[in-house]
PDB file of N, CA and C in Angstrom:
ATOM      1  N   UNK A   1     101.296 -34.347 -16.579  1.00  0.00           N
ATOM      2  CA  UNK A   1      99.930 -34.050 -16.929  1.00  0.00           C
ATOM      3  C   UNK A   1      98.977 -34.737 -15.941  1.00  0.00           C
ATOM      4  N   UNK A   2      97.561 -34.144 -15.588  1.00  0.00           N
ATOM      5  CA  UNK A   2      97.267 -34.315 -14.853  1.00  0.00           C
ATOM      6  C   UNK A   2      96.325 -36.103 -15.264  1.00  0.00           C
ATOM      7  N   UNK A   3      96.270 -36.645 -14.578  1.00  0.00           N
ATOM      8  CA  UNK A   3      95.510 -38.309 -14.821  1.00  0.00           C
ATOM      9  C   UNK A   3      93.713 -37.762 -15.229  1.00  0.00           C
ATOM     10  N   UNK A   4      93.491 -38.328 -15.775  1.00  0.00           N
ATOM     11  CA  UNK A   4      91.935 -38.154 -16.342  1.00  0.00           C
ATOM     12  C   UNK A   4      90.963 -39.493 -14.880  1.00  0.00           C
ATOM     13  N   UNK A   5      90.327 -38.663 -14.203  1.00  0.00           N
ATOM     14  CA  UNK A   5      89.981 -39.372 -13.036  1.00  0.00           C
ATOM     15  C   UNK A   5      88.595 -39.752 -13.487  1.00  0.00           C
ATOM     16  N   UNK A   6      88.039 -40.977 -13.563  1.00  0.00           N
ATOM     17  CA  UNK A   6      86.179 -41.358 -14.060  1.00  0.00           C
ATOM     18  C   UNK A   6      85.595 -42.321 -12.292  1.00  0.00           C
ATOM     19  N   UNK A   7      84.518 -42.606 -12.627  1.00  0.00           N
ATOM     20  CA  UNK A   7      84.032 -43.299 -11.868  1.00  0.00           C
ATOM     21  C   UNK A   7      84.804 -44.669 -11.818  1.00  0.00           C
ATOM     22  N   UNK A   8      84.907 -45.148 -13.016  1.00  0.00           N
ATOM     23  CA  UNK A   8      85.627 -46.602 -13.399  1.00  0.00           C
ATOM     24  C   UNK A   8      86.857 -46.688 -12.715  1.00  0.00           C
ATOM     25  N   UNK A   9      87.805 -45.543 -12.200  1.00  0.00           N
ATOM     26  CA  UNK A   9      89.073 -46.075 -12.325  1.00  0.00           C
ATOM     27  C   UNK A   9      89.489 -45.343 -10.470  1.00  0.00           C
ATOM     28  N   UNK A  10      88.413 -44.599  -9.963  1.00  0.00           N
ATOM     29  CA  UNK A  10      88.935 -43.402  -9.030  1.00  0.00           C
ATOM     30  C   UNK A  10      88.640 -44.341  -7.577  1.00  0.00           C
ATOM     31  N   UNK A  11      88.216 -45.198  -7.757  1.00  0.00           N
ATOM     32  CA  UNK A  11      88.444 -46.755  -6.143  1.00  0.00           C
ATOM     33  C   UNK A  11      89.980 -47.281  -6.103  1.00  0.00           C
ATOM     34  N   UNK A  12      90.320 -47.300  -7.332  1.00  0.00           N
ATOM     35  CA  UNK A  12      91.660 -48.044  -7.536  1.00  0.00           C
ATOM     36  C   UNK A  12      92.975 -47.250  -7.563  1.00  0.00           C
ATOM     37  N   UNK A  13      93.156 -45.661  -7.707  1.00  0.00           N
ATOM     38  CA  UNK A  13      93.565 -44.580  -7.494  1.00  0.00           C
ATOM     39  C   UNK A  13      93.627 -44.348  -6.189  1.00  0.00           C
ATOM     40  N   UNK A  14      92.619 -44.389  -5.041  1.00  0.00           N
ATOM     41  CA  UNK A  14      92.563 -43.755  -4.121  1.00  0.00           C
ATOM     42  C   UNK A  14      93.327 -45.024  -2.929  1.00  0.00           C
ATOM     43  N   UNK A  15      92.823 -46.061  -3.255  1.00  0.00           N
ATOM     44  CA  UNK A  15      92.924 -47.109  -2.193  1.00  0.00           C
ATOM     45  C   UNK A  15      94.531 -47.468  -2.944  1.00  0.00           C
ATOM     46  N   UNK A  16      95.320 -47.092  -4.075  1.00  0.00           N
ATOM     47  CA  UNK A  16      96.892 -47.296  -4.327  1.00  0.00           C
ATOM     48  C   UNK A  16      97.966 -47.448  -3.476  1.00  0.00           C
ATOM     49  N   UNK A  17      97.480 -46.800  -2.318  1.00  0.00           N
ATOM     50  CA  UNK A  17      98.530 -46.438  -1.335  1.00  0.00           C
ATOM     51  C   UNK A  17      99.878 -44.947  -1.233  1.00  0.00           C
ATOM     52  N   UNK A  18      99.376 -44.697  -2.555  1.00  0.00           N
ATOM     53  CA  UNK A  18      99.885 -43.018  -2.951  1.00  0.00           C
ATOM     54  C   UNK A  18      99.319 -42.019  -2.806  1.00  0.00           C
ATOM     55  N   UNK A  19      99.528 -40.879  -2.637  1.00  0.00           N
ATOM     56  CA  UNK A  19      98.851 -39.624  -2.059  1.00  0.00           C
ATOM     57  C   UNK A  19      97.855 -39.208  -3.391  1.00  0.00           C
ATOM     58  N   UNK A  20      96.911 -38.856  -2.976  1.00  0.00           N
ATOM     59  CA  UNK A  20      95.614 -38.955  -4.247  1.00  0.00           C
ATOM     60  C   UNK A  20      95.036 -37.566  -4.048  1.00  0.00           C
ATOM     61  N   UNK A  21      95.044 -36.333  -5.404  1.00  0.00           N
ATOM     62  CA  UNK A  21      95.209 -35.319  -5.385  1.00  0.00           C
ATOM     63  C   UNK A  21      93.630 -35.631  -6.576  1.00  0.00           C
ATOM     64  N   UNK A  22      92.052 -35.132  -6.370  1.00  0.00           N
ATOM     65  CA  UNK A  22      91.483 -35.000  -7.308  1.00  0.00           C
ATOM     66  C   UNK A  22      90.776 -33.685  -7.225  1.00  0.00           C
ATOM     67  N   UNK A  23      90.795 -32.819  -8.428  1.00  0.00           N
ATOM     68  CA  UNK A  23      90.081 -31.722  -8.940  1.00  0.00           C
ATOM     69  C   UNK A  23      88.858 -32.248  -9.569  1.00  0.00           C
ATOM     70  N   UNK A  24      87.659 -31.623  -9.066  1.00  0.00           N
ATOM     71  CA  UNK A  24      86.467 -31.915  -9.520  1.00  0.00           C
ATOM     72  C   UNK A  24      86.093 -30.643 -10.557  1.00  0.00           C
ATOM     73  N   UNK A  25      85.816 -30.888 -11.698  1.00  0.00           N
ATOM     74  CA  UNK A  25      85.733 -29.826 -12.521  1.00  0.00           C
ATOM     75  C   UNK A  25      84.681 -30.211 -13.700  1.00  0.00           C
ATOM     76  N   UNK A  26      84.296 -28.986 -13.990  1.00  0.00           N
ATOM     77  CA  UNK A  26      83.557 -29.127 -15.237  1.00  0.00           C
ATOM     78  C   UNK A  26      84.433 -27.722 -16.551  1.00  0.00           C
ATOM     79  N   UNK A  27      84.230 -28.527 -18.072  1.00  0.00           N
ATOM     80  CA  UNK A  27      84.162 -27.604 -18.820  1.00  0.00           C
ATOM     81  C   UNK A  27      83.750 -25.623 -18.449  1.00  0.00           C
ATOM     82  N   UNK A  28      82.841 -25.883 -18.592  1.00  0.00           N
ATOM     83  CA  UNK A  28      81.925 -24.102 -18.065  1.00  0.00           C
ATOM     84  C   UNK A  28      82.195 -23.569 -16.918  1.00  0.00           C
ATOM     85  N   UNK A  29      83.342 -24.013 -16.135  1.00  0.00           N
ATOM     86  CA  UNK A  29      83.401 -23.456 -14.934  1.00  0.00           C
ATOM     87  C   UNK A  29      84.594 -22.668 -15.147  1.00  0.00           C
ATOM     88  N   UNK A  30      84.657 -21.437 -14.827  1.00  0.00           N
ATOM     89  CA  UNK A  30      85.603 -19.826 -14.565  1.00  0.00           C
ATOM     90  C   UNK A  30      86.637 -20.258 -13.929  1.00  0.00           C
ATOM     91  N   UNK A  31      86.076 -20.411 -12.528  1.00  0.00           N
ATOM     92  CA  UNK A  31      87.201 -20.736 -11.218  1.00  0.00           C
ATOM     93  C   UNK A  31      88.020 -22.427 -11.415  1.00  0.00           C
ATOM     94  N   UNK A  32      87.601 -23.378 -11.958  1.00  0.00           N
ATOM     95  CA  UNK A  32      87.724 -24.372 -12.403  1.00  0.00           C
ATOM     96  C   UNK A  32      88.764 -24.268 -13.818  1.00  0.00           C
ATOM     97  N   UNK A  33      88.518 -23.568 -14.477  1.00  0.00           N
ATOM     98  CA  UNK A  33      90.005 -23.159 -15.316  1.00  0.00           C
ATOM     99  C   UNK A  33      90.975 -22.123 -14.978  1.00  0.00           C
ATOM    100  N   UNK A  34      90.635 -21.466 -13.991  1.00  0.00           N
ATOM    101  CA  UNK A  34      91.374 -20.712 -13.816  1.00  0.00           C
ATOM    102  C   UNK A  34      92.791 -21.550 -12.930  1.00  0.00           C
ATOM    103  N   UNK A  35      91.995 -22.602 -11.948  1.00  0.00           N
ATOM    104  CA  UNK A  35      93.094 -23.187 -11.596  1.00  0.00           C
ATOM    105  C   UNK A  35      93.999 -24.424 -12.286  1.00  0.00           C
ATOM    106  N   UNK A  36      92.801 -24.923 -13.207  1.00  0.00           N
ATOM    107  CA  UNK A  36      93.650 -25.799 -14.378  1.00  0.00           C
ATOM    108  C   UNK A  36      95.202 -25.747 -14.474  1.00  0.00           C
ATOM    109  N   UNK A  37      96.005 -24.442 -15.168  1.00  0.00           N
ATOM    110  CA  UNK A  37      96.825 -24.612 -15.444  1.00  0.00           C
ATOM    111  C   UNK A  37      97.956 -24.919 -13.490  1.00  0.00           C
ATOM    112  N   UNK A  38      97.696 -24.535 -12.960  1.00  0.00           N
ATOM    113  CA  UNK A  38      98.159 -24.950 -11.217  1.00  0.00           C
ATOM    114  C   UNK A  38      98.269 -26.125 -11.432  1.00  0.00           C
ATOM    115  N   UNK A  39      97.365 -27.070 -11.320  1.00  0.00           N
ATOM    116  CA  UNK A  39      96.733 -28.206 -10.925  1.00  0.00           C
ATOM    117  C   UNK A  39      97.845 -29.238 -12.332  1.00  0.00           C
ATOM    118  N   UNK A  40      97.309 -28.704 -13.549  1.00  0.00           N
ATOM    119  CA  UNK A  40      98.485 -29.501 -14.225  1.00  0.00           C
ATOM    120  C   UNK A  40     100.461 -29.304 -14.229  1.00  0.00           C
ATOM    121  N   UNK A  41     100.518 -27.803 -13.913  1.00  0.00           N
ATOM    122  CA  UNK A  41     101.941 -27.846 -12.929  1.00  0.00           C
ATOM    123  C   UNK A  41     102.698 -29.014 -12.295  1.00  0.00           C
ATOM    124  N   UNK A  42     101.451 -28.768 -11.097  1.00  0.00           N
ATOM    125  CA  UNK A  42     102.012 -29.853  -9.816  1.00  0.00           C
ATOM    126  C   UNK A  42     101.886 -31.193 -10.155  1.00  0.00           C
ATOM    127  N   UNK A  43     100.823 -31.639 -11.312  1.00  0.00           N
ATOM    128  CA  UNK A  43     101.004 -32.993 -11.492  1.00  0.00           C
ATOM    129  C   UNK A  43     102.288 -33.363 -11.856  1.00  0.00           C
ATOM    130  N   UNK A  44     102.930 -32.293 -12.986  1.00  0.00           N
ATOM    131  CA  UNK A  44     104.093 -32.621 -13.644  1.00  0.00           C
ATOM    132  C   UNK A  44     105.399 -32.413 -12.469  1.00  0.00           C
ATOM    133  N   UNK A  45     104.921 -31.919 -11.422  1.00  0.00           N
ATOM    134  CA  UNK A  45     106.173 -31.260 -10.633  1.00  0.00           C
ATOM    135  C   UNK A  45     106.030 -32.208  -9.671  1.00  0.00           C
ATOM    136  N   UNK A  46     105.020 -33.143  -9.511  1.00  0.00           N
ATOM    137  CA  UNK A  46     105.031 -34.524  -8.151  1.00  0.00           C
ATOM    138  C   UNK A  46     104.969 -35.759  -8.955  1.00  0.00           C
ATOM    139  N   UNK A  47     104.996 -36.190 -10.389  1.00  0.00           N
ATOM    140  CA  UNK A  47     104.563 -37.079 -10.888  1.00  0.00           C
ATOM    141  C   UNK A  47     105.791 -37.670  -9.758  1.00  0.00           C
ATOM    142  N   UNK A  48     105.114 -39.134  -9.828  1.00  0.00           N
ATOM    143  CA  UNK A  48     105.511 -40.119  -9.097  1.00  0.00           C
ATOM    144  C   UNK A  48     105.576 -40.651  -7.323  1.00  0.00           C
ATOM    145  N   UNK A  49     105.156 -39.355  -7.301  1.00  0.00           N
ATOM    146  CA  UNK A  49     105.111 -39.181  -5.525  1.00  0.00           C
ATOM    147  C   UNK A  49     103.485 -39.164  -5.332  1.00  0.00           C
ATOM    148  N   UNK A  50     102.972 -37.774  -6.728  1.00  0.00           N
ATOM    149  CA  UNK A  50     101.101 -38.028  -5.644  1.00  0.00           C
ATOM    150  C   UNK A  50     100.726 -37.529  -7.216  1.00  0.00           C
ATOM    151  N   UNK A  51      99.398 -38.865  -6.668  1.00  0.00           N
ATOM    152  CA  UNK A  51      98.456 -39.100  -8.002  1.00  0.00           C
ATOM    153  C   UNK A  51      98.095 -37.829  -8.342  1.00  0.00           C
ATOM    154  N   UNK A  52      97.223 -36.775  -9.079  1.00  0.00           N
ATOM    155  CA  UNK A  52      96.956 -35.675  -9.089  1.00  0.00           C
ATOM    156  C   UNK A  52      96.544 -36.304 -10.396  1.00  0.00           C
ATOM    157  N   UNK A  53      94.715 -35.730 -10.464  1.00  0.00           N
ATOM    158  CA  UNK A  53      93.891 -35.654 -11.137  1.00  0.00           C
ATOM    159  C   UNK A  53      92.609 -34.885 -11.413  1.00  0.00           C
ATOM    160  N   UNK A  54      92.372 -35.160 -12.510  1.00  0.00           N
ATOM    161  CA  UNK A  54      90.810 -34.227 -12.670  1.00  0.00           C
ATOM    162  C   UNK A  54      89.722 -35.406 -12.790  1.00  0.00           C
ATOM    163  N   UNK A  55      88.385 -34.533 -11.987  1.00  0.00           N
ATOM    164  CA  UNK A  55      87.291 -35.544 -12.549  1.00  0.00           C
ATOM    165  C   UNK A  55      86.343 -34.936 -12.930  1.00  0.00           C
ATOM    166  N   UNK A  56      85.886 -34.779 -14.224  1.00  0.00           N
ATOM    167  CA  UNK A  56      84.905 -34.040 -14.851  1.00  0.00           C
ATOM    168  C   UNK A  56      83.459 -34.305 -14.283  1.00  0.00           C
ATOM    169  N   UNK A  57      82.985 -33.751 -13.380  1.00  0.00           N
ATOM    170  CA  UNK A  57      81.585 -33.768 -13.109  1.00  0.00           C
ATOM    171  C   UNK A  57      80.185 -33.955 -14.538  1.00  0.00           C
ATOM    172  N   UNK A  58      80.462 -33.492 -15.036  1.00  0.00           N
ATOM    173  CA  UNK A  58      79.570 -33.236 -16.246  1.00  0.00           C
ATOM    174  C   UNK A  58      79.188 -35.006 -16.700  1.00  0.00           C
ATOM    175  N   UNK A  59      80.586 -35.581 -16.450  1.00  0.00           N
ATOM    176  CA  UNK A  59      80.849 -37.186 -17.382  1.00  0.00           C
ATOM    177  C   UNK A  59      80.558 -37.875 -16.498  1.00  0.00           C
ATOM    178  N   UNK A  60      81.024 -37.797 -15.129  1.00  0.00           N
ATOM    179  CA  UNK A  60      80.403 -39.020 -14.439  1.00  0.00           C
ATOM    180  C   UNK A  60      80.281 -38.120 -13.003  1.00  0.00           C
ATOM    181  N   UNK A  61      79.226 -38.761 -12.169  1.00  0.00           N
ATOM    182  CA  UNK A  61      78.230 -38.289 -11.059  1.00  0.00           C
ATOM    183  C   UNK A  61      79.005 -39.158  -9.849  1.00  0.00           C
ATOM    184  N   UNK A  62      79.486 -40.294 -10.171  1.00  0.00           N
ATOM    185  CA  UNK A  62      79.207 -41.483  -9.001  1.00  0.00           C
ATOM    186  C   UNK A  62      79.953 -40.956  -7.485  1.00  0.00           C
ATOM    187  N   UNK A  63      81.255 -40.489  -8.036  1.00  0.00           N
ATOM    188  CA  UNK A  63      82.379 -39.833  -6.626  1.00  0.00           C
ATOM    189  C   UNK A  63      82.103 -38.877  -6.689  1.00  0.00           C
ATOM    190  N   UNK A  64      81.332 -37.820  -6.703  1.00  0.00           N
ATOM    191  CA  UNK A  64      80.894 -36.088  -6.680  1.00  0.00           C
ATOM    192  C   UNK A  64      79.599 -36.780  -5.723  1.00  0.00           C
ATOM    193  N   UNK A  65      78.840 -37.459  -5.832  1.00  0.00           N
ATOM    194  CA  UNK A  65      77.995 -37.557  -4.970  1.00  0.00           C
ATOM    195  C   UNK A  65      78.207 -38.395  -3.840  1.00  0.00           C
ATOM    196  N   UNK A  66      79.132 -39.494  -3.758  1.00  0.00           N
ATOM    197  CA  UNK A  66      79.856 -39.997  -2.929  1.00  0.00           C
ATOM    198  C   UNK A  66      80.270 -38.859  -1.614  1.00  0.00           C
ATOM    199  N   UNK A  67      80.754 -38.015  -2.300  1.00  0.00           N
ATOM    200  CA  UNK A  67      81.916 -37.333  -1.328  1.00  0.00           C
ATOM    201  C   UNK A  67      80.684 -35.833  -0.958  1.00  0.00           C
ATOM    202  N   UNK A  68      79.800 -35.889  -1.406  1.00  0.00           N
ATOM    203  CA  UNK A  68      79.278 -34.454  -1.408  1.00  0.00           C
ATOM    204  C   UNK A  68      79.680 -33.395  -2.236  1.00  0.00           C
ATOM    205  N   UNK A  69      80.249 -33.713  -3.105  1.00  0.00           N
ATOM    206  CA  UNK A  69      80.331 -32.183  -3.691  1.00  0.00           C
ATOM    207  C   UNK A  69      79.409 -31.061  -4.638  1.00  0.00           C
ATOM    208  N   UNK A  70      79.387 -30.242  -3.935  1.00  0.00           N
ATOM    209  CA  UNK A  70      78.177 -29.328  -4.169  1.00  0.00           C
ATOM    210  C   UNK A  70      79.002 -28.511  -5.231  1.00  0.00           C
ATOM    211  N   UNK A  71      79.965 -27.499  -4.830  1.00  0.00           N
ATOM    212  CA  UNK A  71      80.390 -26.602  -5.671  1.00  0.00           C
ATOM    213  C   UNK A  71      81.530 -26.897  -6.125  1.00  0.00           C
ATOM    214  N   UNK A  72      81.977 -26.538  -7.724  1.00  0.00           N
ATOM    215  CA  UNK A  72      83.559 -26.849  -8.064  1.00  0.00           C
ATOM    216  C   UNK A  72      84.155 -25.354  -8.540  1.00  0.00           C
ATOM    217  N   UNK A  73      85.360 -25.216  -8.520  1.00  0.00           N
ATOM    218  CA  UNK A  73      86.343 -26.511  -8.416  1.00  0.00           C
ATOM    219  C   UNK A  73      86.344 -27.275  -6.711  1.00  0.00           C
ATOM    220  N   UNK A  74      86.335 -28.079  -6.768  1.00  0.00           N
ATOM    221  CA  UNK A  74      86.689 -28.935  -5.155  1.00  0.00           C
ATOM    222  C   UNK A  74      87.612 -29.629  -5.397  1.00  0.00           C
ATOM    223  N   UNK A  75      88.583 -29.594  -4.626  1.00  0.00           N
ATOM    224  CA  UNK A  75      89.798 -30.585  -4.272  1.00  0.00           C
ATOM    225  C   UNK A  75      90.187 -31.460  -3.480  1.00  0.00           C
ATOM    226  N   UNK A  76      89.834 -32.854  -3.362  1.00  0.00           N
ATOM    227  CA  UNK A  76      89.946 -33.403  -2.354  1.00  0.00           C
ATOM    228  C   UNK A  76      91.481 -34.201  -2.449  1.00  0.00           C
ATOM    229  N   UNK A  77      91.724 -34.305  -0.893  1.00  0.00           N
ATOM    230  CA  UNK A  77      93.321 -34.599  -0.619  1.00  0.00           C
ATOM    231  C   UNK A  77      93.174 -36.103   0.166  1.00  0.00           C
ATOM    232  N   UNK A  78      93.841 -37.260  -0.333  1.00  0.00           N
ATOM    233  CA  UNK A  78      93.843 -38.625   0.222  1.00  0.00           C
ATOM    234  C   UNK A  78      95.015 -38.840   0.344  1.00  0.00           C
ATOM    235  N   UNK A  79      95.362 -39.354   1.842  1.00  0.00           N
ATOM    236  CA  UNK A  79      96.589 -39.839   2.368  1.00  0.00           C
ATOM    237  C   UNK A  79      96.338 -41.642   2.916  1.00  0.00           C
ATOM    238  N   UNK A  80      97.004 -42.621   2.378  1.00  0.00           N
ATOM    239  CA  UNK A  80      96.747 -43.939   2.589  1.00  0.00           C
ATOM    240  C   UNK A  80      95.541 -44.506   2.715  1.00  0.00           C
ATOM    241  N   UNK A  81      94.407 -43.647   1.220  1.00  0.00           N
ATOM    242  CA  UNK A  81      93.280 -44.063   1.321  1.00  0.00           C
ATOM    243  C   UNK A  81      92.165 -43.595   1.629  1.00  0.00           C
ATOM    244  N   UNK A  82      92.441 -42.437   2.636  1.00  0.00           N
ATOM    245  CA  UNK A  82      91.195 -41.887   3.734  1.00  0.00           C
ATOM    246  C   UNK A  82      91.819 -40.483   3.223  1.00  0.00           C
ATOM    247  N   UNK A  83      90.260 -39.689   3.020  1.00  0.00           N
ATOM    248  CA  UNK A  83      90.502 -38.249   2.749  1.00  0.00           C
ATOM    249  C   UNK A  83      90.972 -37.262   4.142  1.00  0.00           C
ATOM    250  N   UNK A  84      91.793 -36.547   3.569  1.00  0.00           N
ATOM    251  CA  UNK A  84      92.487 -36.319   4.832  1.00  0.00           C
ATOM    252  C   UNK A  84      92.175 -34.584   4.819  1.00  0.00           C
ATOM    253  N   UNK A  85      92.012 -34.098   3.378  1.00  0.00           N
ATOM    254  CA  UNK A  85      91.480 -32.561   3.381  1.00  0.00           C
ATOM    255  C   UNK A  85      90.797 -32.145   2.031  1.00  0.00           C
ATOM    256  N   UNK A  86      90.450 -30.802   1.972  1.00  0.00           N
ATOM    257  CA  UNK A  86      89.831 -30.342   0.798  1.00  0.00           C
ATOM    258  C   UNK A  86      89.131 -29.322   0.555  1.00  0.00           C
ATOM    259  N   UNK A  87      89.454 -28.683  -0.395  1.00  0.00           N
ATOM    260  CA  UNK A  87      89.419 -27.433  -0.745  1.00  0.00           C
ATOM    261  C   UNK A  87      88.583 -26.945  -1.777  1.00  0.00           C
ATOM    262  N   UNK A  88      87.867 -26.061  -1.135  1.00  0.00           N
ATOM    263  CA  UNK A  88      85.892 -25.476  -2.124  1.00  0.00           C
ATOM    264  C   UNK A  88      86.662 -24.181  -2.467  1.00  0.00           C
ATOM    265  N   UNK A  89      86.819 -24.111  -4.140  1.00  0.00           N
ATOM    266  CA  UNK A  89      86.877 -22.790  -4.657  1.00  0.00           C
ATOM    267  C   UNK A  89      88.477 -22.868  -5.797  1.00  0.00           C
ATOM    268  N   UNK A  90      88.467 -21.274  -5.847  1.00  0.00           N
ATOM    269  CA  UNK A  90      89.342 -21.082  -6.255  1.00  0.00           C
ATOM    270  C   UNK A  90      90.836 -20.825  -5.456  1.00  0.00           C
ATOM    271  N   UNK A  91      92.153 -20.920  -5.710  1.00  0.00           N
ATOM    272  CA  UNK A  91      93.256 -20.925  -4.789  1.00  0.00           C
ATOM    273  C   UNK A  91      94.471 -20.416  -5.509  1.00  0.00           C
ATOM    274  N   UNK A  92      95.422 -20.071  -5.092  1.00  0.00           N
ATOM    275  CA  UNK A  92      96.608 -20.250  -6.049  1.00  0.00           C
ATOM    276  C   UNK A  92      97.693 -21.419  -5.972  1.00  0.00           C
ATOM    277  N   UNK A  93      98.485 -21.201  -6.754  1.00  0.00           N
ATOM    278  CA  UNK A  93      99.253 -22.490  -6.686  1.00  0.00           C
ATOM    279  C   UNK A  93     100.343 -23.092  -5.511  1.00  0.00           C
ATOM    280  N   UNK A  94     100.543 -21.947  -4.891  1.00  0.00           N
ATOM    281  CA  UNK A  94     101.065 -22.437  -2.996  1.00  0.00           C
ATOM    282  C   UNK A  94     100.655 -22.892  -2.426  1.00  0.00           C
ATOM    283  N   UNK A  95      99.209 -22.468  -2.075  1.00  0.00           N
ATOM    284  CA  UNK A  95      98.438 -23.062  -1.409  1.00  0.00           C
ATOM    285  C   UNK A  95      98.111 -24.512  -1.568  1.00  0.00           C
ATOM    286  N   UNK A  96      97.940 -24.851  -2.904  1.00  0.00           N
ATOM    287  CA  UNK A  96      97.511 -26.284  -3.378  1.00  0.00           C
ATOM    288  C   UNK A  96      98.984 -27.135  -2.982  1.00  0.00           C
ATOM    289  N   UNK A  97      99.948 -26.700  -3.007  1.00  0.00           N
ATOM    290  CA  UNK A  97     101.740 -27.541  -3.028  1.00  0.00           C
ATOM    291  C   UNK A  97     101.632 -27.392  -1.690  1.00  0.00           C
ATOM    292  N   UNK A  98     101.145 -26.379  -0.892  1.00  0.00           N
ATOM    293  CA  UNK A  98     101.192 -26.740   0.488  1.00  0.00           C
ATOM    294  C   UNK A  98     100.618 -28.155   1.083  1.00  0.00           C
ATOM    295  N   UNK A  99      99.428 -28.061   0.582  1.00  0.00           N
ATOM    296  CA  UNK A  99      98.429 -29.146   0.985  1.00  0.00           C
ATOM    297  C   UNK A  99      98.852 -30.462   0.459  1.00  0.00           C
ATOM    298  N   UNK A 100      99.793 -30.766  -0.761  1.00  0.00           N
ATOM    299  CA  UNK A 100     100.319 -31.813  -1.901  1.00  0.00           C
ATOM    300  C   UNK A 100     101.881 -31.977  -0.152  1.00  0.00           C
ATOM    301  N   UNK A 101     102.335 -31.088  -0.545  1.00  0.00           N
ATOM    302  CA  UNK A 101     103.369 -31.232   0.386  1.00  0.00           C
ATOM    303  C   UNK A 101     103.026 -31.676   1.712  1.00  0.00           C
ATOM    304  N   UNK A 102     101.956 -31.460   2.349  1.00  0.00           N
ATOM    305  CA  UNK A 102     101.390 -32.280   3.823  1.00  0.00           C
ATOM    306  C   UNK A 102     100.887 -33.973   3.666  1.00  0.00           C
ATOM    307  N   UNK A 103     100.420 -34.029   2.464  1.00  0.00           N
ATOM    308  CA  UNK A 103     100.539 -35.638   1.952  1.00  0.00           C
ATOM    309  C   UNK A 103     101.593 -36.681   2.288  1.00  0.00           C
ATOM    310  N   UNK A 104     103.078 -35.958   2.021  1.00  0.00           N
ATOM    311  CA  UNK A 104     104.037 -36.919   1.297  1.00  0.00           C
ATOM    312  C   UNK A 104     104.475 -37.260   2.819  1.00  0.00           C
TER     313      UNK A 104
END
């Protein structure tokens, strides 16, 4: 299941030293559930290799404005800390294991 990502906890996630997978999402968003069920897949299909999480925009602001994010779903991809890629929109689920798989 995918980690519940907040402002409080997403410094200590990223800087872990594990590959750091976050979905920026809100409730009301179409394209944002549509990839939900993907996104909780791969958590269950990498647990232990790469963090993979959601961060509800709606609940906390602090890393959505940090990073720029304008439109969701957005996916940003962290390799030893430093964002390394990321993805505006909707996708299917290859595409996202591709990008999980260039992490490890």
């Amino acid at each position: 299941m995918a980690l519940t990502i907040t402002d409080a906890n997403a410094k200590e996630l990223i800087e872990s030293g594990k590959p750091v997978v976050i979905d920026f999402w809100a409730e009301w968003c179409g394209p944002c559930r549509q990839i939900a069920p993907s996104v909780e897949e791969l958590a269950v299909q990498y647990e232990g290799q790469v963090i993979i999480g959601k961060y509800n925009v709606d609940d906390d602001s602090e890393l959505s404005s940090e990073f720029g994010i304008r439109n969701i779903p957005t996916l940003l991809f962290f390799k030893d800390g430093k964002l390394v890629d990321k993805h505006v929109g909707s996708t299917s689920k290859s595409d996202l294991e591709t990008k999980i798989k260039a992490l490890l």
